[in-house]
C-alpha atoms as a PDB file:
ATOM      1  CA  UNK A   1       0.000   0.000   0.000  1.00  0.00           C
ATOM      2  CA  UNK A   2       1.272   3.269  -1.008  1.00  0.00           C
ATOM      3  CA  UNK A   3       1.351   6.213   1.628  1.00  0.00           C
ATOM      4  CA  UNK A   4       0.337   9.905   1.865  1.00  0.00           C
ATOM      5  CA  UNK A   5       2.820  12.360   2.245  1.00  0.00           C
ATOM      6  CA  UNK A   6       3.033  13.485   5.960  1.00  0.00           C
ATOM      7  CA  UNK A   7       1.151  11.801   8.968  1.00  0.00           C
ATOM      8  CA  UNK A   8      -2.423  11.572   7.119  1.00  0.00           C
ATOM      9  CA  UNK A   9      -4.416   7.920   6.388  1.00  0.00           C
ATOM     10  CA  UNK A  10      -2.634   5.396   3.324  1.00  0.00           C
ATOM     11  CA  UNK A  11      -3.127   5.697   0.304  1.00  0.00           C
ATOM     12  CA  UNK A  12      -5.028   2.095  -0.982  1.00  0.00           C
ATOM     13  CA  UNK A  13      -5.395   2.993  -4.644  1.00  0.00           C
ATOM     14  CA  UNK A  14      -4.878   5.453  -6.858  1.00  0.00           C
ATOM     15  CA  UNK A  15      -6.078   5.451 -10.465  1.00  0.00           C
ATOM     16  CA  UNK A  16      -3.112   7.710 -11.595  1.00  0.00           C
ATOM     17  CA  UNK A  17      -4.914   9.218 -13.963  1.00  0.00           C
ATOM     18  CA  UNK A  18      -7.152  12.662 -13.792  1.00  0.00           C
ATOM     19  CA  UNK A  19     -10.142  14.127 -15.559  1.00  0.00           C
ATOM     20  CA  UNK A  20      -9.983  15.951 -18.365  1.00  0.00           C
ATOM     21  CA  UNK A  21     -10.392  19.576 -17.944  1.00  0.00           C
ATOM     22  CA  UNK A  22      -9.842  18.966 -14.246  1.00  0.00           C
ATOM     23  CA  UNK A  23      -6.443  18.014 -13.516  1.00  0.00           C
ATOM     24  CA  UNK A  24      -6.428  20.063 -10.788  1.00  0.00           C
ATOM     25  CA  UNK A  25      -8.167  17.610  -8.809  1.00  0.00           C
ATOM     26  CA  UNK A  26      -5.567  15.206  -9.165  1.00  0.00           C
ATOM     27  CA  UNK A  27      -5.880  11.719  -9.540  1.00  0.00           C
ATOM     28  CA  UNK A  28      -8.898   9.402  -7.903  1.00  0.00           C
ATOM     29  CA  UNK A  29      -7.255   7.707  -4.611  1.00  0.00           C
ATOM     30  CA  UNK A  30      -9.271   5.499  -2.118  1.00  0.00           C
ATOM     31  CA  UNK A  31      -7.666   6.051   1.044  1.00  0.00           C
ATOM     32  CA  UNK A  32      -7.669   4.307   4.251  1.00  0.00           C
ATOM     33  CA  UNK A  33     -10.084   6.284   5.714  1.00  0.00           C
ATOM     34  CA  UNK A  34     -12.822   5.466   2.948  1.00  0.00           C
ATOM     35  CA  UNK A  35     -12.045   1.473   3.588  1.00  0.00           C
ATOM     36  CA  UNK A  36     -12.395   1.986   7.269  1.00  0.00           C
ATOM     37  CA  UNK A  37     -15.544   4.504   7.178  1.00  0.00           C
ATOM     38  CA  UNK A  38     -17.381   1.987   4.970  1.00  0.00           C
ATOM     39  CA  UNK A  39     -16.488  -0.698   7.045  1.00  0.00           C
ATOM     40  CA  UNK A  40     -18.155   0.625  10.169  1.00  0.00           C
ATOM     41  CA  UNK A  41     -21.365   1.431   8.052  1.00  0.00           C
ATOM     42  CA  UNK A  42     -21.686  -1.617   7.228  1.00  0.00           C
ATOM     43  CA  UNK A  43     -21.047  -3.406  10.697  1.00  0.00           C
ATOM     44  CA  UNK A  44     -23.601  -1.206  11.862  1.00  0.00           C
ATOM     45  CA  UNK A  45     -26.236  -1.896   9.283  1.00  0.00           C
ATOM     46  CA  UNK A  46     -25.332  -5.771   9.772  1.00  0.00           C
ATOM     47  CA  UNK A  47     -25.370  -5.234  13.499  1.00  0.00           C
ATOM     48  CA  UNK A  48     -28.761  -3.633  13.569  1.00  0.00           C
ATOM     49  CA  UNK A  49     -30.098  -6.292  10.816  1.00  0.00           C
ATOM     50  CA  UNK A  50     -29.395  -9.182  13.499  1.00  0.00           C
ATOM     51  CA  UNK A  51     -29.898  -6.896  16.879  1.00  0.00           C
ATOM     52  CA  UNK A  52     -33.802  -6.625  15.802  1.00  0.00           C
ATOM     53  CA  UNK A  53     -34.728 -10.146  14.440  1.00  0.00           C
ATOM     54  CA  UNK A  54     -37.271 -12.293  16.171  1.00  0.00           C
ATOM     55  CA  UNK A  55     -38.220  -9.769  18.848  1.00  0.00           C
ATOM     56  CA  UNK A  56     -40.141 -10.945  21.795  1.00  0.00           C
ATOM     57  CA  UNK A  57     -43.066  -9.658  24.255  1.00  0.00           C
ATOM     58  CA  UNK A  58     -40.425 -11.336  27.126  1.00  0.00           C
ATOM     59  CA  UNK A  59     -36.922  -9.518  25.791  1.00  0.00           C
ATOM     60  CA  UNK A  60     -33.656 -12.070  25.858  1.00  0.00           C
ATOM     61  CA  UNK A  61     -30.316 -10.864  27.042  1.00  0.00           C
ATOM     62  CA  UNK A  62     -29.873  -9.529  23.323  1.00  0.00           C
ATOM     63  CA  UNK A  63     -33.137  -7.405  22.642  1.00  0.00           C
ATOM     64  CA  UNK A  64     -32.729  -6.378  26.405  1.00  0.00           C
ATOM     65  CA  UNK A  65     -29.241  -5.000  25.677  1.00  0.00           C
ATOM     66  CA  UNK A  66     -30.841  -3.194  22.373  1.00  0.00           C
ATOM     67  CA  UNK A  67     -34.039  -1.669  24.211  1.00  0.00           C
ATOM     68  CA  UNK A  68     -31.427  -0.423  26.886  1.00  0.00           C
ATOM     69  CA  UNK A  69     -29.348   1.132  24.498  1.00  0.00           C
ATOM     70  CA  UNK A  70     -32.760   2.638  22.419  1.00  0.00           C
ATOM     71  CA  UNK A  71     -33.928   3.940  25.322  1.00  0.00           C
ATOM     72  CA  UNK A  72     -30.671   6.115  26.331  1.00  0.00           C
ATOM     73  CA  UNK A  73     -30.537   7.200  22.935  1.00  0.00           C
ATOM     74  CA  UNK A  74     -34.425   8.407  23.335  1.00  0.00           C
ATOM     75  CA  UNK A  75     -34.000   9.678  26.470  1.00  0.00           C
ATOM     76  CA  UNK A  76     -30.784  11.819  26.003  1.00  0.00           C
ATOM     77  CA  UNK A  77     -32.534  13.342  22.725  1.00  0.00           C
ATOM     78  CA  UNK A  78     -35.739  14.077  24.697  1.00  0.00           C
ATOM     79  CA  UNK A  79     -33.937  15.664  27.698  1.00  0.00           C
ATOM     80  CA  UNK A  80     -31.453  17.461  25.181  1.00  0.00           C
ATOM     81  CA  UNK A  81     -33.612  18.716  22.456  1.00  0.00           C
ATOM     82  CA  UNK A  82     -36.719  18.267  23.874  1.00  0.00           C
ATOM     83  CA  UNK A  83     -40.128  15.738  23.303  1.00  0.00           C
ATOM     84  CA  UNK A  84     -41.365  17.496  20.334  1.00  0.00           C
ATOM     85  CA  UNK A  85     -38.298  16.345  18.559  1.00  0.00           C
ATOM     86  CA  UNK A  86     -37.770  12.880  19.313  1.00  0.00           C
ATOM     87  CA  UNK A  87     -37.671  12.218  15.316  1.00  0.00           C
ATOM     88  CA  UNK A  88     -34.506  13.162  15.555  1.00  0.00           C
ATOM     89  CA  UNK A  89     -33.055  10.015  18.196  1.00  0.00           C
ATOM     90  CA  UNK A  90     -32.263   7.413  15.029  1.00  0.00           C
ATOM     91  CA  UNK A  91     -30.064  10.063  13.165  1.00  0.00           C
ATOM     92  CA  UNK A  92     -28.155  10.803  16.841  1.00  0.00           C
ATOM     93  CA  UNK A  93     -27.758   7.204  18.003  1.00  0.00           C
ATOM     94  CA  UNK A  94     -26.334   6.312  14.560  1.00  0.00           C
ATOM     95  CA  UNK A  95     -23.706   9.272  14.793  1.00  0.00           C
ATOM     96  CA  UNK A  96     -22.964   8.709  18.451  1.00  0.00           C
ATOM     97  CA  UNK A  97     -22.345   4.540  17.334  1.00  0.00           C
ATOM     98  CA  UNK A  98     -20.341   5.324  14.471  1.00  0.00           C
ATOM     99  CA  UNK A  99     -18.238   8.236  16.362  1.00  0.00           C
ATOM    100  CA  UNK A 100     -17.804   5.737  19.129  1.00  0.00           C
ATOM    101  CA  UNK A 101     -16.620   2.764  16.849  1.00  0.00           C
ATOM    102  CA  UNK A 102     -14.451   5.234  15.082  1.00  0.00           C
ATOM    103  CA  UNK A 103     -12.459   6.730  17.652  1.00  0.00           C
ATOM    104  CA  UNK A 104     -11.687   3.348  19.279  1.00  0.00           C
ATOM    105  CA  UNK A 105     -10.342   1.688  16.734  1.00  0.00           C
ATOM    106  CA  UNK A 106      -6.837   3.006  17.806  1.00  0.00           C
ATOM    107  CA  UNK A 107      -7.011  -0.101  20.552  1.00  0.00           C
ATOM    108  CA  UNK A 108      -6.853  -2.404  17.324  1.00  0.00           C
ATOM    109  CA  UNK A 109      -4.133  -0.655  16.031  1.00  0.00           C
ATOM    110  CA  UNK A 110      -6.317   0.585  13.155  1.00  0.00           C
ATOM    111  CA  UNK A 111      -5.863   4.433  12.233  1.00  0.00           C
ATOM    112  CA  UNK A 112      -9.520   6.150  13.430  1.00  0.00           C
ATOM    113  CA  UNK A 113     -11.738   7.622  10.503  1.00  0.00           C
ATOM    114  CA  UNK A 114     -11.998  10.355  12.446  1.00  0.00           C
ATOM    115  CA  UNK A 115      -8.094  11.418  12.484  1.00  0.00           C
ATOM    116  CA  UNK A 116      -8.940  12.331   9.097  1.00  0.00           C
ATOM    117  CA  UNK A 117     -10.253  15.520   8.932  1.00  0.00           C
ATOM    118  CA  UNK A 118     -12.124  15.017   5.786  1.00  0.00           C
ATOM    119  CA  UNK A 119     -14.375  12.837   7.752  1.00  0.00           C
ATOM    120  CA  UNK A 120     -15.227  15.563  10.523  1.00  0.00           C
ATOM    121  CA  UNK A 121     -15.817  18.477   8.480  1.00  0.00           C
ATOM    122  CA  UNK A 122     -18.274  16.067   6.426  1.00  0.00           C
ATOM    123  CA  UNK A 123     -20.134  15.341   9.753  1.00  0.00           C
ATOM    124  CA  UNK A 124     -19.937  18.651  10.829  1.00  0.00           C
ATOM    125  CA  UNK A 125     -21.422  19.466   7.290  1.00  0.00           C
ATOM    126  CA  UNK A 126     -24.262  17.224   7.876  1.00  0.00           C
ATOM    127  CA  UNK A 127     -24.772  19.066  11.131  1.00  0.00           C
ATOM    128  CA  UNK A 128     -24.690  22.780   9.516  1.00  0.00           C
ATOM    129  CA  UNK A 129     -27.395  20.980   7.339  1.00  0.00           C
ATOM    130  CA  UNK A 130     -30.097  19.939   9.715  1.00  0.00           C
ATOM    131  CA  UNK A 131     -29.291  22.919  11.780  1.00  0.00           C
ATOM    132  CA  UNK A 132     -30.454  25.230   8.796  1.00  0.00           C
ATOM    133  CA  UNK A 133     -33.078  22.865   7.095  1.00  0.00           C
ATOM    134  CA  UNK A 134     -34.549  22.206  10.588  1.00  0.00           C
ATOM    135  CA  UNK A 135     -34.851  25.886  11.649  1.00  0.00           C
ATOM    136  CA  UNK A 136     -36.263  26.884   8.335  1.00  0.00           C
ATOM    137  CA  UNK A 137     -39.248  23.626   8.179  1.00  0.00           C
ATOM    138  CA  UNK A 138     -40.156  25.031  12.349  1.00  0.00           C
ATOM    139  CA  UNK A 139     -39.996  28.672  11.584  1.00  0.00           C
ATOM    140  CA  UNK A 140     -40.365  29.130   7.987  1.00  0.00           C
ATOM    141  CA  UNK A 141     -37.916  30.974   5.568  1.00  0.00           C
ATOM    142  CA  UNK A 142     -38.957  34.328   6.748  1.00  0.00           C
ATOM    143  CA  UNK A 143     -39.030  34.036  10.450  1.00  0.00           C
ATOM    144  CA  UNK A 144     -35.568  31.913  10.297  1.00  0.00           C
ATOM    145  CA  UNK A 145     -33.931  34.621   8.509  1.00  0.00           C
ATOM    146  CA  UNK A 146     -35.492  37.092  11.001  1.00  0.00           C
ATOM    147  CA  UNK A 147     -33.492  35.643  13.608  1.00  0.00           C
ATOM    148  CA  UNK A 148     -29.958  36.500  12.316  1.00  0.00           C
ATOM    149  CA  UNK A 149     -30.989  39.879  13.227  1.00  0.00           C
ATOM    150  CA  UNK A 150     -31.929  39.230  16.664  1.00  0.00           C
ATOM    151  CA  UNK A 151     -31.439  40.989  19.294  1.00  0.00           C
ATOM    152  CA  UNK A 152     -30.600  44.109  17.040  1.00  0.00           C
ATOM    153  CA  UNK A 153     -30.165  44.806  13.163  1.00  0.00           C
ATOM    154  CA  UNK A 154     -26.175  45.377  13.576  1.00  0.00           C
ATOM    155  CA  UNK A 155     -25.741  41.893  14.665  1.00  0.00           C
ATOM    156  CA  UNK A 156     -26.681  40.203  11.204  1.00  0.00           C
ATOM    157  CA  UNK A 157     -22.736  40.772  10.272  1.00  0.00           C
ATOM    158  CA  UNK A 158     -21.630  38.670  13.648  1.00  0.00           C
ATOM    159  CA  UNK A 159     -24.259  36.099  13.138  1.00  0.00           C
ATOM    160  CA  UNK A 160     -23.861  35.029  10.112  1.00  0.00           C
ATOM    161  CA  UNK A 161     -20.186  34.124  11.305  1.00  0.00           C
ATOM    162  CA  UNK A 162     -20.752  32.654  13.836  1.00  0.00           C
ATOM    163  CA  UNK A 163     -23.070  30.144  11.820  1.00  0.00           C
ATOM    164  CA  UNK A 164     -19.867  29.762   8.927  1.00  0.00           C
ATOM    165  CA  UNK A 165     -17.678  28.888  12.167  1.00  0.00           C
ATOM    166  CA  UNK A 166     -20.207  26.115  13.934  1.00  0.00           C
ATOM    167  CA  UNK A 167     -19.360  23.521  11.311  1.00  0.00           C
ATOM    168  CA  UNK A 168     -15.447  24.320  11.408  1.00  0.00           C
ATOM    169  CA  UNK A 169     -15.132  24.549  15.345  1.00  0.00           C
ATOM    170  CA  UNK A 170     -17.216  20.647  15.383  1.00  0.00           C
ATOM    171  CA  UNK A 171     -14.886  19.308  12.788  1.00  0.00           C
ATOM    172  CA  UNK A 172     -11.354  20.696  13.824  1.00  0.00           C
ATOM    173  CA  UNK A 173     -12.392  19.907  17.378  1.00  0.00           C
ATOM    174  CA  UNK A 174     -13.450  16.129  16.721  1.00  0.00           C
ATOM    175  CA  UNK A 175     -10.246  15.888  14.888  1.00  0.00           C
ATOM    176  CA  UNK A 176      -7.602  17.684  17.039  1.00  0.00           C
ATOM    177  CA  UNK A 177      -8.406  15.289  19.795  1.00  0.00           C
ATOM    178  CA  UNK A 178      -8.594  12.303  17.699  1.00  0.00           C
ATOM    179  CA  UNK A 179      -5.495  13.206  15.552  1.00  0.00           C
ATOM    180  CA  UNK A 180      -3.341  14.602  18.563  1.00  0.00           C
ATOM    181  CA  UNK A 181      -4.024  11.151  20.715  1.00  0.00           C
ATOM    182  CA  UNK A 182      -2.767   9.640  17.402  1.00  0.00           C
ATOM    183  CA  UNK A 183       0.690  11.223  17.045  1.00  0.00           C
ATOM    184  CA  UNK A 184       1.145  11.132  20.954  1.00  0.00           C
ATOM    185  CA  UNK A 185       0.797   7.640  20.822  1.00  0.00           C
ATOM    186  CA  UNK A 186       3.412   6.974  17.249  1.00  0.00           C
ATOM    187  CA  UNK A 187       5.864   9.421  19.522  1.00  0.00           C
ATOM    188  CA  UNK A 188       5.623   7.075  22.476  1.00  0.00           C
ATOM    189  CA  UNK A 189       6.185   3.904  20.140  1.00  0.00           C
ATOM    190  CA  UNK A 190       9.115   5.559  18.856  1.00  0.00           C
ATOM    191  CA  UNK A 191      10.871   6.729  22.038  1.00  0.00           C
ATOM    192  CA  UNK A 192       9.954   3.259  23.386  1.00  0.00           C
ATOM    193  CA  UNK A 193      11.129   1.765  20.673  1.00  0.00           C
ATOM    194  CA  UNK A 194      14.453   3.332  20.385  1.00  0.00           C
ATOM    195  CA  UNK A 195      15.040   3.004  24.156  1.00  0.00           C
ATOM    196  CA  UNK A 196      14.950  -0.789  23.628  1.00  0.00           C
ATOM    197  CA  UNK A 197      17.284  -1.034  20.770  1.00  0.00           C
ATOM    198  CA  UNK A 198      19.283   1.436  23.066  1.00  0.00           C
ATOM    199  CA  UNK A 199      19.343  -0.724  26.188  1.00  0.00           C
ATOM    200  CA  UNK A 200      19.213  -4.280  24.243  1.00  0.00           C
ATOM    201  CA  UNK A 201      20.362  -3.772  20.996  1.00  0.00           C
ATOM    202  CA  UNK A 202      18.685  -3.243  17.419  1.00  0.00           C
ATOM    203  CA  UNK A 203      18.137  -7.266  17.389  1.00  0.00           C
ATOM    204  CA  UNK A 204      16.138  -7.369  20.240  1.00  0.00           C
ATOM    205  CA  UNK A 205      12.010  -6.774  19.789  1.00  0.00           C
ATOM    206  CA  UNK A 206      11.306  -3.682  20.863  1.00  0.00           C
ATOM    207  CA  UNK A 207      10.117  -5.406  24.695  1.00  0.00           C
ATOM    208  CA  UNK A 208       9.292  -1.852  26.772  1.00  0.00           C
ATOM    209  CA  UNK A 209       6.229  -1.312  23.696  1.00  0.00           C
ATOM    210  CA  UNK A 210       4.385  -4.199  24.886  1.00  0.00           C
ATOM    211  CA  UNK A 211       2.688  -2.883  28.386  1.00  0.00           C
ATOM    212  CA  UNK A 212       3.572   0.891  28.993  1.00  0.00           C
ATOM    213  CA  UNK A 213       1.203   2.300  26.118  1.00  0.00           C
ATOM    214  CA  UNK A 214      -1.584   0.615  27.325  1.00  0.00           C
ATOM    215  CA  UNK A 215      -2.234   3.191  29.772  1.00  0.00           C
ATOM    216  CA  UNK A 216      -1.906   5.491  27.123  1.00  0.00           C
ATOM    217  CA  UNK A 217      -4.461   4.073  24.931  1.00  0.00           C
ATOM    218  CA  UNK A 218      -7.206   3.107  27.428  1.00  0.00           C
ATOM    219  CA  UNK A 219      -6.915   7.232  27.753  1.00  0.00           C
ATOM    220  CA  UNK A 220      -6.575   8.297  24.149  1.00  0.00           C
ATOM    221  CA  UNK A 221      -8.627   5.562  22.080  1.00  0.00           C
ATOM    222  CA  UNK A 222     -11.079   4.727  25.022  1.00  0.00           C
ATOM    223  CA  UNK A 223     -12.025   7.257  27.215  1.00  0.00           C
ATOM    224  CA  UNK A 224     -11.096  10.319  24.843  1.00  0.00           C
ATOM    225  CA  UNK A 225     -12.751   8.571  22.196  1.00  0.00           C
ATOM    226  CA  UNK A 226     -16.332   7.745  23.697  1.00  0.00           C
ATOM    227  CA  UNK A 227     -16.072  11.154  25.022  1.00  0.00           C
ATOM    228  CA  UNK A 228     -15.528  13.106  22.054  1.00  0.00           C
ATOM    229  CA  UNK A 229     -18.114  10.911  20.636  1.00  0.00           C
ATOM    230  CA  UNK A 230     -20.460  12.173  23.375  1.00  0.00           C
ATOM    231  CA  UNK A 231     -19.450  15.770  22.981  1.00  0.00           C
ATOM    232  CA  UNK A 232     -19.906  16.179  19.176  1.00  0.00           C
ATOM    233  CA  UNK A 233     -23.753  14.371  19.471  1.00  0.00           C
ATOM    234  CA  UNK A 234     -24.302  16.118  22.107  1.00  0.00           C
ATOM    235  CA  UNK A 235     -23.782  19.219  20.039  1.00  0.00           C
ATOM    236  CA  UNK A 236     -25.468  18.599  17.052  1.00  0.00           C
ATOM    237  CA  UNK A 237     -28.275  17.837  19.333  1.00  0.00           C
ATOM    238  CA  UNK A 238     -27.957  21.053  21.112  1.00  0.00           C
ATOM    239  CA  UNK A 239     -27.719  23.356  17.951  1.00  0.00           C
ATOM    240  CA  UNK A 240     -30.371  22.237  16.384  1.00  0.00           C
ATOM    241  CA  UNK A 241     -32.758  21.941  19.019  1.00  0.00           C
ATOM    242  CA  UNK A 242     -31.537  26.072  19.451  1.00  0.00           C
ATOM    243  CA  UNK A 243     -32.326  26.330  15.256  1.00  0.00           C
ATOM    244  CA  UNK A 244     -35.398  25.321  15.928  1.00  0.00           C
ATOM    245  CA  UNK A 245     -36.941  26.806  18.980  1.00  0.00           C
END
């Protein structure tokens, strides 16, 4: 597999050839990050596929573990955003599932989707989205716009900003954690790694990597992860619950 300049995802293919007319786009590459991403949709689908067959009136330990995972969704939307717009709990349970999967895949020793920051922008895109569509289905086109001149007409300038920078403050955000836990962790391979071939020679397997980073990645990968997971839902929920009301 052929890598990307610098410390973003590999490079799986590359058609090495471009567009006509639009060679500034470069060539068509499939990178890591696309395998990975497509990957967790589709455990996910799979996942839901066999969580929800053959349900019962008496729930097994299965459907029990589903209806208590459901119901945290549903009732973290409804205290969040409120019961008027539980529609939206499928759409935040899926992106709080994927976010999770995503960020602790660095336990695995596979590179998250979301150190890429072509992933979080796009979900941060999504979010800038509903926040807008959402505001303008509740309040109309009219009495949406209205609002971006609230409290007073000079403020239009500083809101409209402040909208452009919601989807870039979610996505850098996501990603700065992710991708900084990332390149802490390569730096402590490396110092590990040259402090054994220091201490026991370049022949020697690299012994001190085996136990000290775990630490490390129950902290970066686990509890980082899940709770920059938490964090971004958690936002999307809360801006466009404020779109709408």
């Amino acid at each position: 597999m052929e890598s990307s300049s610098g410390f973003g995802p590999r490079i799986i293919w590359d058609s090495g050839a471009t567009v006509p007319g639009l060679e500034f786009l470069g060539t068509f590459k499939i990178t890591e990050t696309v395998v990975v991403s497509w990957g967790i949709m589709i455990f996910l689908v799979v996942l839901s596929i066999m969580a929800t067959k053959k349900l019962e009136k008496i729930p097994n330990r299965r459907q029990l573990v589903v209806e208590t995972i459901i119901g945290a969704v549903n009732n973290l939307t409804k205290q969040t955003m409120g019961e008027d717009k539980m529609s939206f709990a499928p759409y935040m349970g899926t992106l709080l599932l994927f976010l999770a999967i995503s960020n602790v895949l660095g336990l695995i020793g596979i590179r998250p989707p979301t150190a890429d920051v072509n992933t979080t922008i796009g979900l941060a895109l999504m979010t800038f989205v509903l926040i807008h569509v959402s505001g303008v289905r509740r309040k109309g086109i009219g009495g949406y716009l209205k609002g971006f001149a609230e409290p007073l007409a000079p403020m239009l300038p500083l809101n409209i900003i402040s909208e452009i920078a919601t989807p870039i403050s979610l996505g850098f955000r996501l990603f700065g954690n992710i991708v900084g836990g990332l390149i802490i962790m390569s730096l402590v391979y490396s110092a590990l790694g040259a402090l054994s071939a220091a201490l026991f020679g370049p022949n020697i397997p690299p012994i001190f990597q085996a136990a000290i980073p775990g630490v490390l990645h129950v902290y970066f990968d686990l509890f980082a992860g899940i709770l920059q997971s938490f964090i971004f839902t958690m936002l999307t929920m809360v801006y466009i619950a404020m779109a709408m009301d």
